[in-house]
Protein backbone atom coordinates (compact mmCIF):
# COMPACT_ATOMS: atom_id res chain seq x y z
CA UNK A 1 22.80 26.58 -4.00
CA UNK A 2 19.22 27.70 -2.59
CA UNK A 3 17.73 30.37 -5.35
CA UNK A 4 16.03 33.44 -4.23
CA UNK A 5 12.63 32.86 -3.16
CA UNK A 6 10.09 34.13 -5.77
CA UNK A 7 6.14 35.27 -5.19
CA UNK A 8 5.22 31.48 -6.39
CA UNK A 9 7.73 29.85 -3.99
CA UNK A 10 6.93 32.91 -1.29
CA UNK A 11 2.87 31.67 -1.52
CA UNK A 12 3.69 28.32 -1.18
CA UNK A 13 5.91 28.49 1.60
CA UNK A 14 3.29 30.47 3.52
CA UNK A 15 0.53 28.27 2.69
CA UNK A 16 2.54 25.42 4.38
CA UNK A 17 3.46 27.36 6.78
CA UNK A 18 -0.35 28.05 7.56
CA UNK A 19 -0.98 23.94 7.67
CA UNK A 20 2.04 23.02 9.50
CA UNK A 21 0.52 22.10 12.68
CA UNK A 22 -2.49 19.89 10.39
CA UNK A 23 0.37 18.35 8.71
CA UNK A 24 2.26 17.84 12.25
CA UNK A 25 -1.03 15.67 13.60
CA UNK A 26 -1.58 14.38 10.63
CA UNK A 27 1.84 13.10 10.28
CA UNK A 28 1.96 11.60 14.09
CA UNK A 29 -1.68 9.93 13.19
CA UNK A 30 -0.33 8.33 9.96
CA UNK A 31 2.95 6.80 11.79
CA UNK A 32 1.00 5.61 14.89
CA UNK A 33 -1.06 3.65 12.67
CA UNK A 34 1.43 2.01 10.18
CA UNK A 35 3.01 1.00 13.37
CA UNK A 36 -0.14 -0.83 15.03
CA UNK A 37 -0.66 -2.14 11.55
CA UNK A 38 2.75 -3.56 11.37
CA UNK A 39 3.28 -4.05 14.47
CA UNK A 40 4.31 -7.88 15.57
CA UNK A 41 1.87 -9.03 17.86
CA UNK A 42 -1.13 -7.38 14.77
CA UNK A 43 0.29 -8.96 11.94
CA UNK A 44 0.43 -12.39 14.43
CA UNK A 45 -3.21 -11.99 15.20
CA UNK A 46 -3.95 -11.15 11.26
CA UNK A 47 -2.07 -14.64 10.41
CA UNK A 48 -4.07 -16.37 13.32
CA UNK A 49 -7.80 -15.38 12.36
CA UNK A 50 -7.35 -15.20 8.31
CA UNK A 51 -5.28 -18.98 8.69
CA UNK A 52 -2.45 -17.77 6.96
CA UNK A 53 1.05 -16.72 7.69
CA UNK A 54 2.85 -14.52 5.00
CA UNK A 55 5.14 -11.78 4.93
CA UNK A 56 4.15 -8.36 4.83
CA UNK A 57 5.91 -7.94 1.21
CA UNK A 58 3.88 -11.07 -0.55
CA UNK A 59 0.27 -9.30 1.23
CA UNK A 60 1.33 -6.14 -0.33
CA UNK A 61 2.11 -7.87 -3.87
CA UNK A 62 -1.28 -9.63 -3.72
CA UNK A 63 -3.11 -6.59 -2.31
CA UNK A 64 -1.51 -4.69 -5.34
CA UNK A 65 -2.44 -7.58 -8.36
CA UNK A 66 -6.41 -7.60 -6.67
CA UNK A 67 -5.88 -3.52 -7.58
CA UNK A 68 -3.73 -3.62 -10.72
CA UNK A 69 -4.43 -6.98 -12.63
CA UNK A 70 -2.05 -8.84 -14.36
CA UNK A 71 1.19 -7.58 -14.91
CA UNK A 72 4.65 -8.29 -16.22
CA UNK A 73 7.48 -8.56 -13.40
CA UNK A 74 9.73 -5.72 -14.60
CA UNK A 75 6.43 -3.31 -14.12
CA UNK A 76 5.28 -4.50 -10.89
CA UNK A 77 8.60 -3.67 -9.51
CA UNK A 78 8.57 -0.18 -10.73
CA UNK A 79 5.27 0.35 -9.63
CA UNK A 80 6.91 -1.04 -5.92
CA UNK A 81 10.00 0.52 -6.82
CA UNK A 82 12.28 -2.74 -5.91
CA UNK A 83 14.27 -4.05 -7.90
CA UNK A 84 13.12 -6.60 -10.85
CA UNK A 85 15.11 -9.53 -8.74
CA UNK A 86 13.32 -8.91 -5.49
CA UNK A 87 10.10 -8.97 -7.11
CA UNK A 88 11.26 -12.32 -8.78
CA UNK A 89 11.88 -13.78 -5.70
CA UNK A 90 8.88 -12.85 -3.59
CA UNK A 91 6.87 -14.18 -6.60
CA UNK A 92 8.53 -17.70 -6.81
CA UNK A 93 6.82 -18.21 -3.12
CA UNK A 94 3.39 -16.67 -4.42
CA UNK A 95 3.86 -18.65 -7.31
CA UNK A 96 4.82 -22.29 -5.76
CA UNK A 97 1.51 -21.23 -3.06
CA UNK A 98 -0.59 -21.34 -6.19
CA UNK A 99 -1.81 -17.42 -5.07
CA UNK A 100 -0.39 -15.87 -8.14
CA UNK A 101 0.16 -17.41 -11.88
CA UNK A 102 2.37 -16.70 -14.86
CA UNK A 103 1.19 -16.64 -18.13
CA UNK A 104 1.97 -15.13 -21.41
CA UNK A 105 1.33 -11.46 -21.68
CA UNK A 106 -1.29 -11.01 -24.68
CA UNK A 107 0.08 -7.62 -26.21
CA UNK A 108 3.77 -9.45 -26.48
CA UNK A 109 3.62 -13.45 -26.31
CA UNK A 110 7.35 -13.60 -25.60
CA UNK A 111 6.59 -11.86 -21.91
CA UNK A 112 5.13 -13.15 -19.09
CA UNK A 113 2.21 -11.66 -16.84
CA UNK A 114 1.42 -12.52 -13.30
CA UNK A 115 -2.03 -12.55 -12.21
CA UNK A 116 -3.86 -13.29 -8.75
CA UNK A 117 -5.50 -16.62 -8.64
CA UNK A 118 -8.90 -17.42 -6.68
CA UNK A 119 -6.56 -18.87 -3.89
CA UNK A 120 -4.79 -15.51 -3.81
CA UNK A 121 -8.35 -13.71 -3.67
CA UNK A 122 -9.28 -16.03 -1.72
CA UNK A 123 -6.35 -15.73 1.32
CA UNK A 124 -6.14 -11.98 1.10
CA UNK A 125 -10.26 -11.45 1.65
CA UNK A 126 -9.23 -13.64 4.55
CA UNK A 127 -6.81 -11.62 5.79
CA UNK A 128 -9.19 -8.21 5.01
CA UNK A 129 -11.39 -9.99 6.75
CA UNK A 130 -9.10 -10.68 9.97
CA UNK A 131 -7.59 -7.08 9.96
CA UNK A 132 -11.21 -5.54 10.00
CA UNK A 133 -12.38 -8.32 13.12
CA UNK A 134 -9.19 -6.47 14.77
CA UNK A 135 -10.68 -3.18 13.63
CA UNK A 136 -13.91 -3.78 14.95
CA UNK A 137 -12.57 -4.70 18.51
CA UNK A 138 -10.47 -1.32 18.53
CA UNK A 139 -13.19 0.78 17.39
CA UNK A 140 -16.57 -1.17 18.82
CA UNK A 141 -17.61 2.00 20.99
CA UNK A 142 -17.01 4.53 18.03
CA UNK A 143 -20.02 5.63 16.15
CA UNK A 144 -20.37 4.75 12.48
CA UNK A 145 -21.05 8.17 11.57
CA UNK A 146 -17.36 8.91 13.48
CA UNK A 147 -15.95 5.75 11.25
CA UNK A 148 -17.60 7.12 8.08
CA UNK A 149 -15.59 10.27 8.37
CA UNK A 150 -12.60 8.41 9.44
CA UNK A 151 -12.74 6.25 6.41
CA UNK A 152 -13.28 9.47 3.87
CA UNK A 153 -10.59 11.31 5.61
CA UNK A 154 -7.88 7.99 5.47
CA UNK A 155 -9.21 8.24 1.73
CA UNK A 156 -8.29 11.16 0.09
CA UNK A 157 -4.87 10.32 2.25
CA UNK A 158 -4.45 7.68 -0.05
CA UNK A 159 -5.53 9.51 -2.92
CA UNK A 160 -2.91 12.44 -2.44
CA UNK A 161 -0.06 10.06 -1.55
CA UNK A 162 -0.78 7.70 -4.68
CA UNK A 163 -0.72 10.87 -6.73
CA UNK A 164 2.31 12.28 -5.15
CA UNK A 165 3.74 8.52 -5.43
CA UNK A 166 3.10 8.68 -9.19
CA UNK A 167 6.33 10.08 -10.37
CA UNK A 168 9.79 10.19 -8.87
CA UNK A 169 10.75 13.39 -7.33
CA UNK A 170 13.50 15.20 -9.21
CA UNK A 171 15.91 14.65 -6.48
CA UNK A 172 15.21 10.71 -6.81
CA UNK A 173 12.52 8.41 -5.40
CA UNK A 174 10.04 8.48 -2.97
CA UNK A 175 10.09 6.55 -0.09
């Protein structure tokens, strides 16, 4: 059952009613470029200049411990929301490719912690460094004043979706 709108619920519809065509472009710009970025022929080139070829999941695991630090399975897959087996399993590979390690968590010796090693570091600053070579060849003729504001705008993006991200929505999880 939809409940009557109220002046609270009035405001805020109006207010996003006032932003709807930001949110529209801003919506198409966001899904244009997670599609480049994981596009097959990118992620190819990414594996071809950093000298590594890993799965999208295992970067995103490694890009999270250089963020996070060390921390037990069960936690890093809430904070991915996967399940505690999938995050097993995309560790074991991580793990046997020395680029993350297991060791016993401090606070509880009984638990285990996984941590990125200086391999790990070491293969995802390759990769940064072979997705911003591909970033320089698609923006070479923009100004760096233009990429400044680019960069602060793709910012507080990520600063509004990881807040947004932090809790579940009542009707169950984010995407």
């Amino acid at each position: 059952m939809i409940s009557p709108a109220t002046p609270s619920s009035a405001a805020a519809a109006a207010a996003a009613a006032a932003v709807a065509p930001e949110l529209a472009r801003l919506e198409t710009a966001l899904s244009a470029l997670v599609r480049w970025s994981e596009s097959r022929h990118v992620r190819a080139e990414v594996a071809r200049l950093a000298g590594c070829d890993m799965p999208p999941s295992a970067l995103r695991l490694l890009e999270h411990f250089a963020a996070a630090g060390p921390m037990r399975v069960s936690d890093i897959a809430e904070c991915l929301r996967i399940d505690v087996s999938t995050a097993s399993l995309q560790l074991r590979r991580l793990r046997a490719d020395a680029l993350v390690s297991r060791s016993a968590d401090p606070a509880d010796g009984r638990c285990g912690v996984i941590a990125i090693t200086a391999e790990g570091r070491r293969v995802l600053d390759a990769v940064r460094a072979a997705r911003c070579g591909l970033l320089a060849e698609v923006f070479g003729a923009t100004p760096p004043e233009r990429l400044g504001r680019a960069a602060d705008v793709l910012g507080l993006v990520q600063e509004h979706m990881l807040a947004g991200a932090a809790e579940p929505s009542a009707g169950g999880d984010r995407p």
